[in-house]
PDB file of N, CA and C in Angstrom:
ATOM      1  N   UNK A   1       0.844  -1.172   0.000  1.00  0.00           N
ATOM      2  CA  UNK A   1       0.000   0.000   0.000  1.00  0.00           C
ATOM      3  C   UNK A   1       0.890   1.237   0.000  1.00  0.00           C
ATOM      4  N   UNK A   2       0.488   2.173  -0.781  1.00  0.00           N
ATOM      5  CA  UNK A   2       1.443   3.341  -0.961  1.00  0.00           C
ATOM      6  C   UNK A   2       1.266   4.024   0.495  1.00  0.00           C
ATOM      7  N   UNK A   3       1.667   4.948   0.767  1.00  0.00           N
ATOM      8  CA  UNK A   3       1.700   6.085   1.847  1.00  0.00           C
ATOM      9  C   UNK A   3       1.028   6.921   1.686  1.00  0.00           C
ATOM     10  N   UNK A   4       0.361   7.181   0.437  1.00  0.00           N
ATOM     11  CA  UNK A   4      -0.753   8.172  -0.085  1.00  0.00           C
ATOM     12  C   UNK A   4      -2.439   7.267   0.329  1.00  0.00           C
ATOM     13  N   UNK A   5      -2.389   6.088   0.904  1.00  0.00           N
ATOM     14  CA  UNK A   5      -3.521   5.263   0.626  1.00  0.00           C
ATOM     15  C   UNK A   5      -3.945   5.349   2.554  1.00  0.00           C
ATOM     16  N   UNK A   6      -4.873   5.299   2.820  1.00  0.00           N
ATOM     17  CA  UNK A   6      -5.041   5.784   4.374  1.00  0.00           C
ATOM     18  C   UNK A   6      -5.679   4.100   4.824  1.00  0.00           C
ATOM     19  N   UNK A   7      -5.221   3.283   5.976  1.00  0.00           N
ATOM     20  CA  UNK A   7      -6.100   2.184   6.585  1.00  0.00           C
ATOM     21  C   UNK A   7      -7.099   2.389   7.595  1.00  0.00           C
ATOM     22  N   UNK A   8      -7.792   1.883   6.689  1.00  0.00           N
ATOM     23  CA  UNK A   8      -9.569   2.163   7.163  1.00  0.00           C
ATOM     24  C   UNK A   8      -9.387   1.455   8.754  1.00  0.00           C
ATOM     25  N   UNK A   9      -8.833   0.323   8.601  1.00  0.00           N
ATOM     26  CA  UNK A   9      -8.632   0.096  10.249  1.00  0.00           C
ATOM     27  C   UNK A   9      -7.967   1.077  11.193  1.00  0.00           C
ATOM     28  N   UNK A  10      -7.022   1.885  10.516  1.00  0.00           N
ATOM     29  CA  UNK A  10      -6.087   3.096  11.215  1.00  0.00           C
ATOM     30  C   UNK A  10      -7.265   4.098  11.596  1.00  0.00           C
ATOM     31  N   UNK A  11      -8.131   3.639  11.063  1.00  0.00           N
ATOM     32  CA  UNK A  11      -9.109   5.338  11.029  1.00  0.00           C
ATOM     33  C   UNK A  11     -10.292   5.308  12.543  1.00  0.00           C
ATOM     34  N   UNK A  12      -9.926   3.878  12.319  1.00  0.00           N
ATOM     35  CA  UNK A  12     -11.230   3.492  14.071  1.00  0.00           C
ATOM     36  C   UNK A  12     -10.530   3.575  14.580  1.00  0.00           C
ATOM     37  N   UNK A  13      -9.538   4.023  14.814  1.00  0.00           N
ATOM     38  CA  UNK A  13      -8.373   3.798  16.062  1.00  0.00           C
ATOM     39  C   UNK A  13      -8.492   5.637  16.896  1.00  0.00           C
ATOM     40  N   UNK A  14      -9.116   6.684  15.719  1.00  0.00           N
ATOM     41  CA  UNK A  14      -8.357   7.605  15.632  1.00  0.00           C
ATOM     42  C   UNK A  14     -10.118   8.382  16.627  1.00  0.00           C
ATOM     43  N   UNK A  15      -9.654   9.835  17.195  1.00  0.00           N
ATOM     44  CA  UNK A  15     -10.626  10.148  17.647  1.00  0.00           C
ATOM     45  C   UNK A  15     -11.776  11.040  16.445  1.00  0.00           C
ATOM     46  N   UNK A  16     -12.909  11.229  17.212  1.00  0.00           N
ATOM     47  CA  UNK A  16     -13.268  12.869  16.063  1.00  0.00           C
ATOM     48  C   UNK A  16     -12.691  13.369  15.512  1.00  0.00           C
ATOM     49  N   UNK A  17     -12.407  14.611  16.582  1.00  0.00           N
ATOM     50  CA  UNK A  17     -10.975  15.941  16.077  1.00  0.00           C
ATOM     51  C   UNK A  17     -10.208  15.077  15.322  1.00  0.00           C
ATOM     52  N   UNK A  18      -9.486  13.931  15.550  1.00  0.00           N
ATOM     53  CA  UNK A  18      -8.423  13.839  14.694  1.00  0.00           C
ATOM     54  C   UNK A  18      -8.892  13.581  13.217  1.00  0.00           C
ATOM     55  N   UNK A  19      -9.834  12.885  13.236  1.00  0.00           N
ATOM     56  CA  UNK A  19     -10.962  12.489  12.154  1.00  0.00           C
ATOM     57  C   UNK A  19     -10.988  13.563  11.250  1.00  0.00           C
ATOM     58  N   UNK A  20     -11.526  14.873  11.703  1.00  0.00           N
ATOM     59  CA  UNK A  20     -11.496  15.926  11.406  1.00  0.00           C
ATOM     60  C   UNK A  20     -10.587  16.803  10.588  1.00  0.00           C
ATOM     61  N   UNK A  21      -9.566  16.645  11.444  1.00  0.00           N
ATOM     62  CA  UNK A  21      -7.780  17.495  11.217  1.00  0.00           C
ATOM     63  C   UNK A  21      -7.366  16.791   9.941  1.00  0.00           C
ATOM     64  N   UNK A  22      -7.923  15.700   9.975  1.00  0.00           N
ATOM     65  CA  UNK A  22      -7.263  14.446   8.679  1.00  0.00           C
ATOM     66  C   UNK A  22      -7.757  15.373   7.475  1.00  0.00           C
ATOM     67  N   UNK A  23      -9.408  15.606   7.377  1.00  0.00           N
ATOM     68  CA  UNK A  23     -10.453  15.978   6.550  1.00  0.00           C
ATOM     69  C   UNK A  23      -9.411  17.079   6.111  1.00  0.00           C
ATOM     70  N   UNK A  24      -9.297  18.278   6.824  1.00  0.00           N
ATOM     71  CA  UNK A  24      -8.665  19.333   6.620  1.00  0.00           C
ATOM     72  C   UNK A  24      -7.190  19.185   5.700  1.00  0.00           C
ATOM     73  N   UNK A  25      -6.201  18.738   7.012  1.00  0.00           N
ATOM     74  CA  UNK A  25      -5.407  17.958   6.059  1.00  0.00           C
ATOM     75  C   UNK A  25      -5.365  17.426   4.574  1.00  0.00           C
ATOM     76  N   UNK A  26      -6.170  16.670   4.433  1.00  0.00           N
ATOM     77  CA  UNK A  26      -6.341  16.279   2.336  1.00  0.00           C
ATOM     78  C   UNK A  26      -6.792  16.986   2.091  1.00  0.00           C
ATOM     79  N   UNK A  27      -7.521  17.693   2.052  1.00  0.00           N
ATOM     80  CA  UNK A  27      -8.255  18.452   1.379  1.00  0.00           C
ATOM     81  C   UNK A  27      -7.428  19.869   0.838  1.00  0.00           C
ATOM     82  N   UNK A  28      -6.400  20.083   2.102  1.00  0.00           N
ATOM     83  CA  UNK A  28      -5.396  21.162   1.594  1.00  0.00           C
ATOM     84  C   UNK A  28      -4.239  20.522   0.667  1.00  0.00           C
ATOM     85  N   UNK A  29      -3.638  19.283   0.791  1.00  0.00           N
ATOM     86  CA  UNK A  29      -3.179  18.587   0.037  1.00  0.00           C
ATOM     87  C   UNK A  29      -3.767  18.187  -1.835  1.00  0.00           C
ATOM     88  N   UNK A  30      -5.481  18.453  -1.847  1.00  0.00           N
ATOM     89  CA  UNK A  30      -5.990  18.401  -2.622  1.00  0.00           C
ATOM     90  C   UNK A  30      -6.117  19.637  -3.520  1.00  0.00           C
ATOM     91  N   UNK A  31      -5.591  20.745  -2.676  1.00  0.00           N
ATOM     92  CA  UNK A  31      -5.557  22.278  -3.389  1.00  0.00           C
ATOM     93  C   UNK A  31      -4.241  21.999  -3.606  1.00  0.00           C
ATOM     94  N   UNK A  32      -3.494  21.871  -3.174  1.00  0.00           N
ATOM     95  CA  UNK A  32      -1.881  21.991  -3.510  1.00  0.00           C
ATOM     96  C   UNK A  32      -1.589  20.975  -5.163  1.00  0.00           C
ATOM     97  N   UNK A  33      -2.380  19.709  -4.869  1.00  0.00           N
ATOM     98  CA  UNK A  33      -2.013  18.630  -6.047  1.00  0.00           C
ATOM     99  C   UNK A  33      -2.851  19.764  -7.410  1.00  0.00           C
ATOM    100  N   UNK A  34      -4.078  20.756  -7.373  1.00  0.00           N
ATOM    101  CA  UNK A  34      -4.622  21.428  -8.098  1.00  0.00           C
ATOM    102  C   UNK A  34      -3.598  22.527  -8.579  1.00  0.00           C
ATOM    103  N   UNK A  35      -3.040  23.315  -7.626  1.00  0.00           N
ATOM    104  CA  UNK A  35      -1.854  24.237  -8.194  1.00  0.00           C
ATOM    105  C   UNK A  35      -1.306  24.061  -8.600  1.00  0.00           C
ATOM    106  N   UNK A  36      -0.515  22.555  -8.212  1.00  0.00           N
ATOM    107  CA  UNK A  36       0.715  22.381  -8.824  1.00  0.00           C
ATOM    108  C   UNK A  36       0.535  21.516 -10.264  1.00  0.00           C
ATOM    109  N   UNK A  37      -0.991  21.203 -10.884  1.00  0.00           N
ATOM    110  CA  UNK A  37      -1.688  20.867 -12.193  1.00  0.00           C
ATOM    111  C   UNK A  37      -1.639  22.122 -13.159  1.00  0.00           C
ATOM    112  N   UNK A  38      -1.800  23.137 -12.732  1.00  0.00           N
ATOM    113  CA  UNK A  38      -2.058  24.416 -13.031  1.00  0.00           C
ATOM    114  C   UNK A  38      -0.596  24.960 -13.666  1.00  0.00           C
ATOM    115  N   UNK A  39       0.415  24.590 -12.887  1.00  0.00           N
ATOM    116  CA  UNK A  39       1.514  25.151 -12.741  1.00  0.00           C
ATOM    117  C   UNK A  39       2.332  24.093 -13.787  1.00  0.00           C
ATOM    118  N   UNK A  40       2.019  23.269 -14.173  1.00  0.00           N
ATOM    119  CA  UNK A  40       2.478  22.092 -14.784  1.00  0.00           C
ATOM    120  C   UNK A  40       3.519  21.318 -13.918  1.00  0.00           C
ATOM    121  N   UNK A  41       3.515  21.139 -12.960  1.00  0.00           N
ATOM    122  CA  UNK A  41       4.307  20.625 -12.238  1.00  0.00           C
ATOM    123  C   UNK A  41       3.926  19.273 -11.594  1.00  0.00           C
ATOM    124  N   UNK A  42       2.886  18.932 -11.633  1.00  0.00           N
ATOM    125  CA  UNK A  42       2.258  17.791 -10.923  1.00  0.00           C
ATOM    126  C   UNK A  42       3.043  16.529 -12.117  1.00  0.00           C
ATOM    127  N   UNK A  43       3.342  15.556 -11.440  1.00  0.00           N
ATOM    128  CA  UNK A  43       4.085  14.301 -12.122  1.00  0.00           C
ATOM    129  C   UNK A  43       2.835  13.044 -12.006  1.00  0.00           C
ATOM    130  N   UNK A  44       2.344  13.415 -10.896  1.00  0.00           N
ATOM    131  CA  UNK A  44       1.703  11.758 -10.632  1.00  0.00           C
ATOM    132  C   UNK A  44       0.096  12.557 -10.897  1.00  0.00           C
ATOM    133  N   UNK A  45      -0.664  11.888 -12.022  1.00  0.00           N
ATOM    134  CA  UNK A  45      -1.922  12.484 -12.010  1.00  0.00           C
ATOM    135  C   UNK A  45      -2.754  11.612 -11.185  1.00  0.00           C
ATOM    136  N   UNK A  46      -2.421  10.449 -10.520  1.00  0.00           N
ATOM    137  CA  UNK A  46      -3.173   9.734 -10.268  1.00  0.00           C
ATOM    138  C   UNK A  46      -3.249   9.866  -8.667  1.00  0.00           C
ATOM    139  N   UNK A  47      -2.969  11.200  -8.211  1.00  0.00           N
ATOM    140  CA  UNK A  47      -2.590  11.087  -6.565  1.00  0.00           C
ATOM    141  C   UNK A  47      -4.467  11.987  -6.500  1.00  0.00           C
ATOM    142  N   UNK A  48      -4.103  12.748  -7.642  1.00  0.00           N
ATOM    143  CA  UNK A  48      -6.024  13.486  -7.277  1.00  0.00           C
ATOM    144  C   UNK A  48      -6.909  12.303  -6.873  1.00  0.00           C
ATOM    145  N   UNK A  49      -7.490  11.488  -7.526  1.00  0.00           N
ATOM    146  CA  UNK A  49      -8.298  10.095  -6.985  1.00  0.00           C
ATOM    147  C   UNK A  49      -7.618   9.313  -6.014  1.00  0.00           C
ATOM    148  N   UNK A  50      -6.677   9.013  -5.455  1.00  0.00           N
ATOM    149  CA  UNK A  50      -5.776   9.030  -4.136  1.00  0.00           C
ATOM    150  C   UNK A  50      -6.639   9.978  -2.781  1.00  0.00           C
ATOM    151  N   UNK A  51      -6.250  10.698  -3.257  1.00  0.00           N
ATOM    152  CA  UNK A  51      -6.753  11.643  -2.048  1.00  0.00           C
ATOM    153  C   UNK A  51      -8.014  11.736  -2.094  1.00  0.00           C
ATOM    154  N   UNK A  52      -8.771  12.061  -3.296  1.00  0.00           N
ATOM    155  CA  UNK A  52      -9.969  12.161  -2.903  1.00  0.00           C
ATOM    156  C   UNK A  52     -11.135  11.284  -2.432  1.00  0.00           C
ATOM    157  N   UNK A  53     -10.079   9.524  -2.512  1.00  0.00           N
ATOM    158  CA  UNK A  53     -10.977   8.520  -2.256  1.00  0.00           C
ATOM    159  C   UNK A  53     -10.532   8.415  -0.805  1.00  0.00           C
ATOM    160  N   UNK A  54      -9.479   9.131  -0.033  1.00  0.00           N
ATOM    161  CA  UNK A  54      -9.068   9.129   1.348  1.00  0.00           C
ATOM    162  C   UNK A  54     -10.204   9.808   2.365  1.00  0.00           C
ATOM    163  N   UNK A  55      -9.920  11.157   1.124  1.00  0.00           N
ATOM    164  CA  UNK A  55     -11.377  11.950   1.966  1.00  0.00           C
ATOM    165  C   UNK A  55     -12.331  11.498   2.285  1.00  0.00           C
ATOM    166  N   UNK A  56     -13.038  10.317   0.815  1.00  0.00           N
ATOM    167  CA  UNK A  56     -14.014   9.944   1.517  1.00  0.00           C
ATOM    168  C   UNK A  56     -14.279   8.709   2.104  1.00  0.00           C
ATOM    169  N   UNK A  57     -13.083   8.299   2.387  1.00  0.00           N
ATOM    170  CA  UNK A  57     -12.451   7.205   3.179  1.00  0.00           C
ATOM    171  C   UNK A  57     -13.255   7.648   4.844  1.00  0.00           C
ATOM    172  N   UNK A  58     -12.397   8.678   5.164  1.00  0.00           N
ATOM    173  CA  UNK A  58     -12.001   9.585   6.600  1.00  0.00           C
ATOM    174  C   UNK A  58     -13.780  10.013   6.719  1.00  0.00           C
ATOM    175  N   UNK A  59     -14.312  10.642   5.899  1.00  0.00           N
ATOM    176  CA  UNK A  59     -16.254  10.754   5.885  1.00  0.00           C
ATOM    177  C   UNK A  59     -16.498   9.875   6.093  1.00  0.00           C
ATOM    178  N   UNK A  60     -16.326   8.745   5.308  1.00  0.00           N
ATOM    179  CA  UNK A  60     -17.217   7.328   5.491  1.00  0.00           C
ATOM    180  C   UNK A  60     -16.877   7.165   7.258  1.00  0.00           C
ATOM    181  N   UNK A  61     -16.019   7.161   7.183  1.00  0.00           N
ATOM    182  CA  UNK A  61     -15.837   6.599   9.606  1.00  0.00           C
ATOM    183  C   UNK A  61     -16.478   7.813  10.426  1.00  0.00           C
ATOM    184  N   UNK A  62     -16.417   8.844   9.903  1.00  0.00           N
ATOM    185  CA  UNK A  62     -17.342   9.957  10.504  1.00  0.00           C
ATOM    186  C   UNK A  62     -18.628   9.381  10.746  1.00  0.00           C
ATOM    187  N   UNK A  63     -19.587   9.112   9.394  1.00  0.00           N
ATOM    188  CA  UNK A  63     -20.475   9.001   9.400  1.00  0.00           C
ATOM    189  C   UNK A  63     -20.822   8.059  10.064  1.00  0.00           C
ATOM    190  N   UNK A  64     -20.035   6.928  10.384  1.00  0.00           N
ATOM    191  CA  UNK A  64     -20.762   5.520  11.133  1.00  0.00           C
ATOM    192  C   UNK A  64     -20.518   5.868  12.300  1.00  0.00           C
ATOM    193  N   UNK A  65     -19.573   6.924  12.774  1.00  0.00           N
ATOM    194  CA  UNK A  65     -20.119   7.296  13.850  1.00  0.00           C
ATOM    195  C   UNK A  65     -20.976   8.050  14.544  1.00  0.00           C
ATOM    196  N   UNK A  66     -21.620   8.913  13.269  1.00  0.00           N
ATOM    197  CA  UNK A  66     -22.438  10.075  13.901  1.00  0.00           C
ATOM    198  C   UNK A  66     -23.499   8.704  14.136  1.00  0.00           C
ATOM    199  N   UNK A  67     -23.862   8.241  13.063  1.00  0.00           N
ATOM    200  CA  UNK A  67     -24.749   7.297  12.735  1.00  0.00           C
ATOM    201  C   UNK A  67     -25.029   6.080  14.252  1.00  0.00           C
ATOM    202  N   UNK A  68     -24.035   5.721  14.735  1.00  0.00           N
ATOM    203  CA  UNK A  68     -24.385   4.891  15.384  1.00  0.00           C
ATOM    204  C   UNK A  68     -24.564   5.698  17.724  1.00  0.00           C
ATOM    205  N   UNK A  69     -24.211   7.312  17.068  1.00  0.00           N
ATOM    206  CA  UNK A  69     -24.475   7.734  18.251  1.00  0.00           C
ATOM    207  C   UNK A  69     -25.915   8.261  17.976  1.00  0.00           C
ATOM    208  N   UNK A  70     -26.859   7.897  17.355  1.00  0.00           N
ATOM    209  CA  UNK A  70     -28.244   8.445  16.887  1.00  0.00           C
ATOM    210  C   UNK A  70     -29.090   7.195  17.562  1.00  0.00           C
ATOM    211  N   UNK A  71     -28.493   6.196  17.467  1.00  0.00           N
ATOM    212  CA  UNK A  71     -29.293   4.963  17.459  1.00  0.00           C
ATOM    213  C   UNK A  71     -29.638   4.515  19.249  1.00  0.00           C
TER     214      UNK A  71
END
């Protein structure tokens, strides 16, 4: 597994906030991989779907938890 790829088991381990900070985290990583497209500088095109399937990696464990504090 690359270092760009996040474990979904790593992610139950982790609290909210950190849950959170992660969200933030890629997502600024996801503007940076956009600039540096812009800029012609990006090498790996394939890190955009990388990250953005992390993001919604890191949502998906959010949600089963909002989800299962409802119940």
């Amino acid at each position: 597994m690359s270092k760009t790829e996040i474990n979904t088991g790593l992610l139950s381990g982790l609290s909210v906030e950190k849950l959170r900070e992660k969200i933030v985290s890629l997502k600024k990583e996801l503007f940076n991989l956009r600039f540096q497209k812009t800029l012609g500088e990006l090498t790996d095109t394939s890190a955009f779907s990388k990250v953005r399937k992390n993001i919604a990696r890191v949502k998906t464990e959010l949600m089963k938890r909002k989800s299962g504090e409802s119940k």
